[in-house]
PDB file of N, CA and C in Angstrom:
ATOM      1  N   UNK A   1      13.294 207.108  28.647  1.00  0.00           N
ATOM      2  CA  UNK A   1      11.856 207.137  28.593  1.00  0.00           C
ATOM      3  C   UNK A   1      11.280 205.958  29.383  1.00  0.00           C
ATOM      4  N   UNK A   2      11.228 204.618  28.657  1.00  0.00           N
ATOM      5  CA  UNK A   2      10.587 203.359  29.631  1.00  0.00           C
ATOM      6  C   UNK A   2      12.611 202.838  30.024  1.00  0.00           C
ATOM      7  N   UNK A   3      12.479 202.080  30.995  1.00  0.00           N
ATOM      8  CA  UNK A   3      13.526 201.519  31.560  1.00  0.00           C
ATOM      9  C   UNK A   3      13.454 199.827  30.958  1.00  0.00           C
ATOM     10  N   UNK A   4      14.536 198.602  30.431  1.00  0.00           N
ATOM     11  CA  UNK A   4      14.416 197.836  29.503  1.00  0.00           C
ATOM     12  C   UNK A   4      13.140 197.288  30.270  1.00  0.00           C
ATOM     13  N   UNK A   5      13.206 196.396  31.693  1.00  0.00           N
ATOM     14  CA  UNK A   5      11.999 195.771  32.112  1.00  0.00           C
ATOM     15  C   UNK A   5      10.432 196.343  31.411  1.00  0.00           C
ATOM     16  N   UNK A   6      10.082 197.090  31.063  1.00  0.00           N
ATOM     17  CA  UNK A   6       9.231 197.698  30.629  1.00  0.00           C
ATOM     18  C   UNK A   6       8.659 197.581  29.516  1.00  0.00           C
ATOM     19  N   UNK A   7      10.026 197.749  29.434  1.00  0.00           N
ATOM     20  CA  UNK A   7       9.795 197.584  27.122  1.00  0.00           C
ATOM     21  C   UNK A   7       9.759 196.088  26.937  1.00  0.00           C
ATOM     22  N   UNK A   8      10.320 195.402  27.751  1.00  0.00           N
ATOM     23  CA  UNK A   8       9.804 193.999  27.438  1.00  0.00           C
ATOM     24  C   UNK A   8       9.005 193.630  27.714  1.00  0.00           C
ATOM     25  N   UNK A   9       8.274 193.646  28.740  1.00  0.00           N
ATOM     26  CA  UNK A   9       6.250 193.705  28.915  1.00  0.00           C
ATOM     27  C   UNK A   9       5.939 194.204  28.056  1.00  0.00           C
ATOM     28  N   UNK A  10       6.238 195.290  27.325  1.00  0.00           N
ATOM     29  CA  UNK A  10       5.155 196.047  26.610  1.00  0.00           C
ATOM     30  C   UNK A  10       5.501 195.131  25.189  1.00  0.00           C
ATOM     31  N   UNK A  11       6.483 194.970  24.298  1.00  0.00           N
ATOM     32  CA  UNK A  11       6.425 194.104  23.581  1.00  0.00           C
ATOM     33  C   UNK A  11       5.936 193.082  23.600  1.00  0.00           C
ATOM     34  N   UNK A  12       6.109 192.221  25.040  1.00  0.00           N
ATOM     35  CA  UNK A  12       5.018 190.912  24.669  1.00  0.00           C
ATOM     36  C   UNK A  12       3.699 190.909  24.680  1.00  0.00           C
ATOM     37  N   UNK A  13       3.582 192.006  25.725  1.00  0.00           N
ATOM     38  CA  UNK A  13       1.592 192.858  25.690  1.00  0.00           C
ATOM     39  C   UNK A  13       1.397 192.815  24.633  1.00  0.00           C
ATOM     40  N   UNK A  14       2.225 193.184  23.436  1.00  0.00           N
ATOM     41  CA  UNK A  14       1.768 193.692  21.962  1.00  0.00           C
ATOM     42  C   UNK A  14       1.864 192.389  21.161  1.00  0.00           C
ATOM     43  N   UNK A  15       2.452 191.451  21.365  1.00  0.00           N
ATOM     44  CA  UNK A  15       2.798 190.288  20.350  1.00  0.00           C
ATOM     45  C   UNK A  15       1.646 189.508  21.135  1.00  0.00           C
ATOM     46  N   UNK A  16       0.944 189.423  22.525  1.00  0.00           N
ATOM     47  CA  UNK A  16       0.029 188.699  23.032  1.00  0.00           C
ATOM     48  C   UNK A  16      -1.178 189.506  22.182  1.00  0.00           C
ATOM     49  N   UNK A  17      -1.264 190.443  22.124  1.00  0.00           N
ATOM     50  CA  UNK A  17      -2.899 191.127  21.655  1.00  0.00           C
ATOM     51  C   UNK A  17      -2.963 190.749  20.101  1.00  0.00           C
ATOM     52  N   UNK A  18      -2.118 191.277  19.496  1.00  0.00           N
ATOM     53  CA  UNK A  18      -1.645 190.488  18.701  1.00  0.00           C
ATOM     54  C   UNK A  18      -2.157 189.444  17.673  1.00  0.00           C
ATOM     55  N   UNK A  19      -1.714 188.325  18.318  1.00  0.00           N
ATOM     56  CA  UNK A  19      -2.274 186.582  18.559  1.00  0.00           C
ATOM     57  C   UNK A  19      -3.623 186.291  18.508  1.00  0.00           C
ATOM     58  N   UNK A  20      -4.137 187.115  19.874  1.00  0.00           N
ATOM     59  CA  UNK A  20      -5.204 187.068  20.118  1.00  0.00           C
ATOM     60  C   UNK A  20      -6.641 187.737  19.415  1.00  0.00           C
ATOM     61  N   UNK A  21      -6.112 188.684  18.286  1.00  0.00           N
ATOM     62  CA  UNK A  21      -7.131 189.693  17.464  1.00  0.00           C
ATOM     63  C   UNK A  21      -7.112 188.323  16.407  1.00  0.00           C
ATOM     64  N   UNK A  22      -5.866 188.068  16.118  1.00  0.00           N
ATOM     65  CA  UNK A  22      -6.003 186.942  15.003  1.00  0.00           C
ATOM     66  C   UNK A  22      -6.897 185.481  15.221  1.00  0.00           C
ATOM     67  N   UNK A  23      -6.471 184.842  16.328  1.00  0.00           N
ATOM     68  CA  UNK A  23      -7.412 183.840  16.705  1.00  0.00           C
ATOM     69  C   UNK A  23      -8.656 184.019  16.505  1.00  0.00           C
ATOM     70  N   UNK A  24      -9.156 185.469  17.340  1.00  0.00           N
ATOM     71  CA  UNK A  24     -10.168 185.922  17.480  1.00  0.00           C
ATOM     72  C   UNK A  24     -11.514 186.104  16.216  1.00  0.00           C
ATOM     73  N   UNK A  25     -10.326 186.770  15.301  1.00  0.00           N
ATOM     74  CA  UNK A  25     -10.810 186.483  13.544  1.00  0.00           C
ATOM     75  C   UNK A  25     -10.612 185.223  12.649  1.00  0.00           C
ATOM     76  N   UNK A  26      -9.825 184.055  13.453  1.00  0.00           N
ATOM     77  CA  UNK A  26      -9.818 183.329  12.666  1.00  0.00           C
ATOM     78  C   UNK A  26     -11.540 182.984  12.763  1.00  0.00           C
ATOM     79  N   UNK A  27     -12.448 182.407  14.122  1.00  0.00           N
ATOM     80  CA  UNK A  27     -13.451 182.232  13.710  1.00  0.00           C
ATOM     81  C   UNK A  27     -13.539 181.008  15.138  1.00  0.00           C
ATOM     82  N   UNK A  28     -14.786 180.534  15.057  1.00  0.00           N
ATOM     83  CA  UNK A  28     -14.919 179.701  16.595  1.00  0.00           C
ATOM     84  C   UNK A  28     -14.386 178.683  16.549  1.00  0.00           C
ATOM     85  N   UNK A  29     -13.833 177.967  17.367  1.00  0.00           N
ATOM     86  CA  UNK A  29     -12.996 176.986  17.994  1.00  0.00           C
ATOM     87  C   UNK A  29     -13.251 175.410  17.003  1.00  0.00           C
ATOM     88  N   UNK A  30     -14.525 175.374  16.819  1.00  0.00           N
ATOM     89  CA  UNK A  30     -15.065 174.297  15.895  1.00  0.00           C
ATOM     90  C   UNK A  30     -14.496 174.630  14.959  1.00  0.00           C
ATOM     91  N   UNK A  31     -15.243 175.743  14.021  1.00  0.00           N
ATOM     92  CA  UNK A  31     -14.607 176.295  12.582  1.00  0.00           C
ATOM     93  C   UNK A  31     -13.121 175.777  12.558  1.00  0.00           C
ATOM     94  N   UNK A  32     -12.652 175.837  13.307  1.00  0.00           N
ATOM     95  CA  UNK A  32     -10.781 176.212  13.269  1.00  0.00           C
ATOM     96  C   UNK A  32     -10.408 174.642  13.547  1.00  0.00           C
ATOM     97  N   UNK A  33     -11.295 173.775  14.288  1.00  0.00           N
ATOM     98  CA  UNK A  33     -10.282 172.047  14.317  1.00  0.00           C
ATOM     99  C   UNK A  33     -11.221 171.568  13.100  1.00  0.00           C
ATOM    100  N   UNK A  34     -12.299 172.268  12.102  1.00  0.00           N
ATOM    101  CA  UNK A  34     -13.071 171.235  11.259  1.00  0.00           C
ATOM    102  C   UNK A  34     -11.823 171.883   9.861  1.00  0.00           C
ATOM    103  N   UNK A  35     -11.387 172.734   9.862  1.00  0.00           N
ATOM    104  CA  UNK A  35     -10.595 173.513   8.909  1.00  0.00           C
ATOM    105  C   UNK A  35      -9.130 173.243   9.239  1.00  0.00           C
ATOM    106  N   UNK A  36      -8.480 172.670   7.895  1.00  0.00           N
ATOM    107  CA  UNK A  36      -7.412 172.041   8.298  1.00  0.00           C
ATOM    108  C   UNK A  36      -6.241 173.316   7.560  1.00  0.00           C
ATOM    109  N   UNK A  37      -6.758 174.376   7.117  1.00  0.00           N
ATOM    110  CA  UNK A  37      -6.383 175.668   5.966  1.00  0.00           C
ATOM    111  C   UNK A  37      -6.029 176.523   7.473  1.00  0.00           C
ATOM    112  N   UNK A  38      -7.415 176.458   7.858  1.00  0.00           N
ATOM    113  CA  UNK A  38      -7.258 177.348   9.626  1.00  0.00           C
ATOM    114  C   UNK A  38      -6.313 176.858  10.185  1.00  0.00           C
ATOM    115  N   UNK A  39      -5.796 175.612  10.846  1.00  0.00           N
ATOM    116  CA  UNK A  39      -5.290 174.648  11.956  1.00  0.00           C
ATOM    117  C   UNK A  39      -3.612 175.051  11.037  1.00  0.00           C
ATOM    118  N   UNK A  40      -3.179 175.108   9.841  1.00  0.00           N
ATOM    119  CA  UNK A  40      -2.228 175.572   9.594  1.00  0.00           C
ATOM    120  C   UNK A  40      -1.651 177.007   9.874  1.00  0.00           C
ATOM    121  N   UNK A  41      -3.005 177.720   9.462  1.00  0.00           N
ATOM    122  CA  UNK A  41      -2.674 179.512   8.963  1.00  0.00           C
ATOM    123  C   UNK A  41      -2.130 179.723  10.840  1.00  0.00           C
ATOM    124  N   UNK A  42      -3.046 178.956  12.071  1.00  0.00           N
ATOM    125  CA  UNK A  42      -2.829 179.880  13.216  1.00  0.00           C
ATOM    126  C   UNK A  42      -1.804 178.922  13.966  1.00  0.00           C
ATOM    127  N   UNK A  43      -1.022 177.671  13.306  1.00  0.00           N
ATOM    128  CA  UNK A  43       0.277 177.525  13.325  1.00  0.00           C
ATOM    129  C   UNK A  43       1.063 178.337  13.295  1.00  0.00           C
ATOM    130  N   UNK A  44       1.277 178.616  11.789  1.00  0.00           N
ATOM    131  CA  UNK A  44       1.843 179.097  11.106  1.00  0.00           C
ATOM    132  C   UNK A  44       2.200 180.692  12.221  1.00  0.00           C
ATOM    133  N   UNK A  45       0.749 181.056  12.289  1.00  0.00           N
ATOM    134  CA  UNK A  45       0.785 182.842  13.458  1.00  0.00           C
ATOM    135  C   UNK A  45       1.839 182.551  14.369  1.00  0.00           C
ATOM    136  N   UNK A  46       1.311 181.324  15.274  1.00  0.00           N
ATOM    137  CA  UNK A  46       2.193 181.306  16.454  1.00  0.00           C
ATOM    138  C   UNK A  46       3.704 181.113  16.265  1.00  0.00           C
ATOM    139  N   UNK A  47       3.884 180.331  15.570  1.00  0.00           N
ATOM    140  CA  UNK A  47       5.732 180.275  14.785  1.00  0.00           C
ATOM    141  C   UNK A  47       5.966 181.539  14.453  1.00  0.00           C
ATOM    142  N   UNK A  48       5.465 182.724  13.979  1.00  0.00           N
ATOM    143  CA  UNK A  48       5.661 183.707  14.118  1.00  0.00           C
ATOM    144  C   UNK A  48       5.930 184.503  14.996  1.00  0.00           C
ATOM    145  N   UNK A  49       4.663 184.275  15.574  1.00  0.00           N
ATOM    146  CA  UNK A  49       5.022 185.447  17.119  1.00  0.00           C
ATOM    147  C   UNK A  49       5.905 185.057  18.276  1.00  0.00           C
ATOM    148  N   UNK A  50       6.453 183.289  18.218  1.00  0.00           N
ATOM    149  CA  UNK A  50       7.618 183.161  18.830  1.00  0.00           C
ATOM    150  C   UNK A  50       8.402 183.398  18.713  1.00  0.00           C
ATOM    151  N   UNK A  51       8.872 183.515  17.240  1.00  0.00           N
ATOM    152  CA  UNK A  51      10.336 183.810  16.730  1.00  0.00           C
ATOM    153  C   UNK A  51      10.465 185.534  16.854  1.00  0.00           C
ATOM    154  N   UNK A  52       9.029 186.477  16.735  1.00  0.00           N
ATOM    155  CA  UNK A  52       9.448 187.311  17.025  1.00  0.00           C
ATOM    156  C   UNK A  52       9.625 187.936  18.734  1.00  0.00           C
ATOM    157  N   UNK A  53       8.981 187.050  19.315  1.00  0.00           N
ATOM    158  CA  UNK A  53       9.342 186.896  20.811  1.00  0.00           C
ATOM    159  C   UNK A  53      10.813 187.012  21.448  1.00  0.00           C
ATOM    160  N   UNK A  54      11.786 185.870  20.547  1.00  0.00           N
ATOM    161  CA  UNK A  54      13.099 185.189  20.631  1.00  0.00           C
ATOM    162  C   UNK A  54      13.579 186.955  20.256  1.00  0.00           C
ATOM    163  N   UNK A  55      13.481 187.469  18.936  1.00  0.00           N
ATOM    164  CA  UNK A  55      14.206 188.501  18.382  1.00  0.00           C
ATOM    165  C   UNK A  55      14.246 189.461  19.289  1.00  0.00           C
ATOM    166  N   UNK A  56      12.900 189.905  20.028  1.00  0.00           N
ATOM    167  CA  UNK A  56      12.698 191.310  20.657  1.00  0.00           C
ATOM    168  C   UNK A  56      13.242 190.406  22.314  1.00  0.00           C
ATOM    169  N   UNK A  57      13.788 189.490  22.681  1.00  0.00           N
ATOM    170  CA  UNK A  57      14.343 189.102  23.732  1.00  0.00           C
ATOM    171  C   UNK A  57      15.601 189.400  23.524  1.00  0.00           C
ATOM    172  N   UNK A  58      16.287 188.766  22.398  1.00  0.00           N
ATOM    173  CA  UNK A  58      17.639 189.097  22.272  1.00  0.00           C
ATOM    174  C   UNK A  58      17.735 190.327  21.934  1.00  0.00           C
ATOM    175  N   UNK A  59      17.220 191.261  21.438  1.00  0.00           N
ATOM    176  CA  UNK A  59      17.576 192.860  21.200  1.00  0.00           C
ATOM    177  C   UNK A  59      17.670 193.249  22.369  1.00  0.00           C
ATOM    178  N   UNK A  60      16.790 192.557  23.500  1.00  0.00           N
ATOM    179  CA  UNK A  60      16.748 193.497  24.791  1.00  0.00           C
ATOM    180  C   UNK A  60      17.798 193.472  25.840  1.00  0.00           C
ATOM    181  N   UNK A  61      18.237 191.860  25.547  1.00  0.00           N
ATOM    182  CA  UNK A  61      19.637 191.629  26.329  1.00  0.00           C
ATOM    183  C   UNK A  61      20.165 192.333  25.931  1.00  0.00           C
ATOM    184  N   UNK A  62      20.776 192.872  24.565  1.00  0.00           N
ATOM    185  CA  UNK A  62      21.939 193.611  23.899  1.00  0.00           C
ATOM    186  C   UNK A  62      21.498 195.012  23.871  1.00  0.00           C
ATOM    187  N   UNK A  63      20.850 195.666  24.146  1.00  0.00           N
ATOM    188  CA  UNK A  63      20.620 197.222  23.397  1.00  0.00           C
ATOM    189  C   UNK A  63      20.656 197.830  25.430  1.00  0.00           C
TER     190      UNK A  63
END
């Protein structure tokens, strides 16, 4: 169907939009450095979406 190069753009397309709906809802740029609850929670996102970055990299070498 897609060839691997493909599927790995399209996974990070999806882990970038992602990120970005969340930021987006966390709230404006002020809100988020005066909020130290915020400055953790969209830590916290990005440690996420790297590690699932790392996972869907190594599946792609191997599959």
């Amino acid at each position: 169907m897609f060839g691997k190069p493909i599927i790995l753009i399209i996974v990070l397309i999806l882990l970038l939009i992602f990120y970005l709906v969340i930021r987006v809802s966390a709230g404006k740029k002020k809100e988020i450095e005066d909020s130290q609850k915020l400055t953790k929670y969209l830590f916290g996102v990005r440690t996420l979406i790297l590690i699932l970055a790392v996972v869907g990299l190594i599946l792609w070498f191997f599959l």
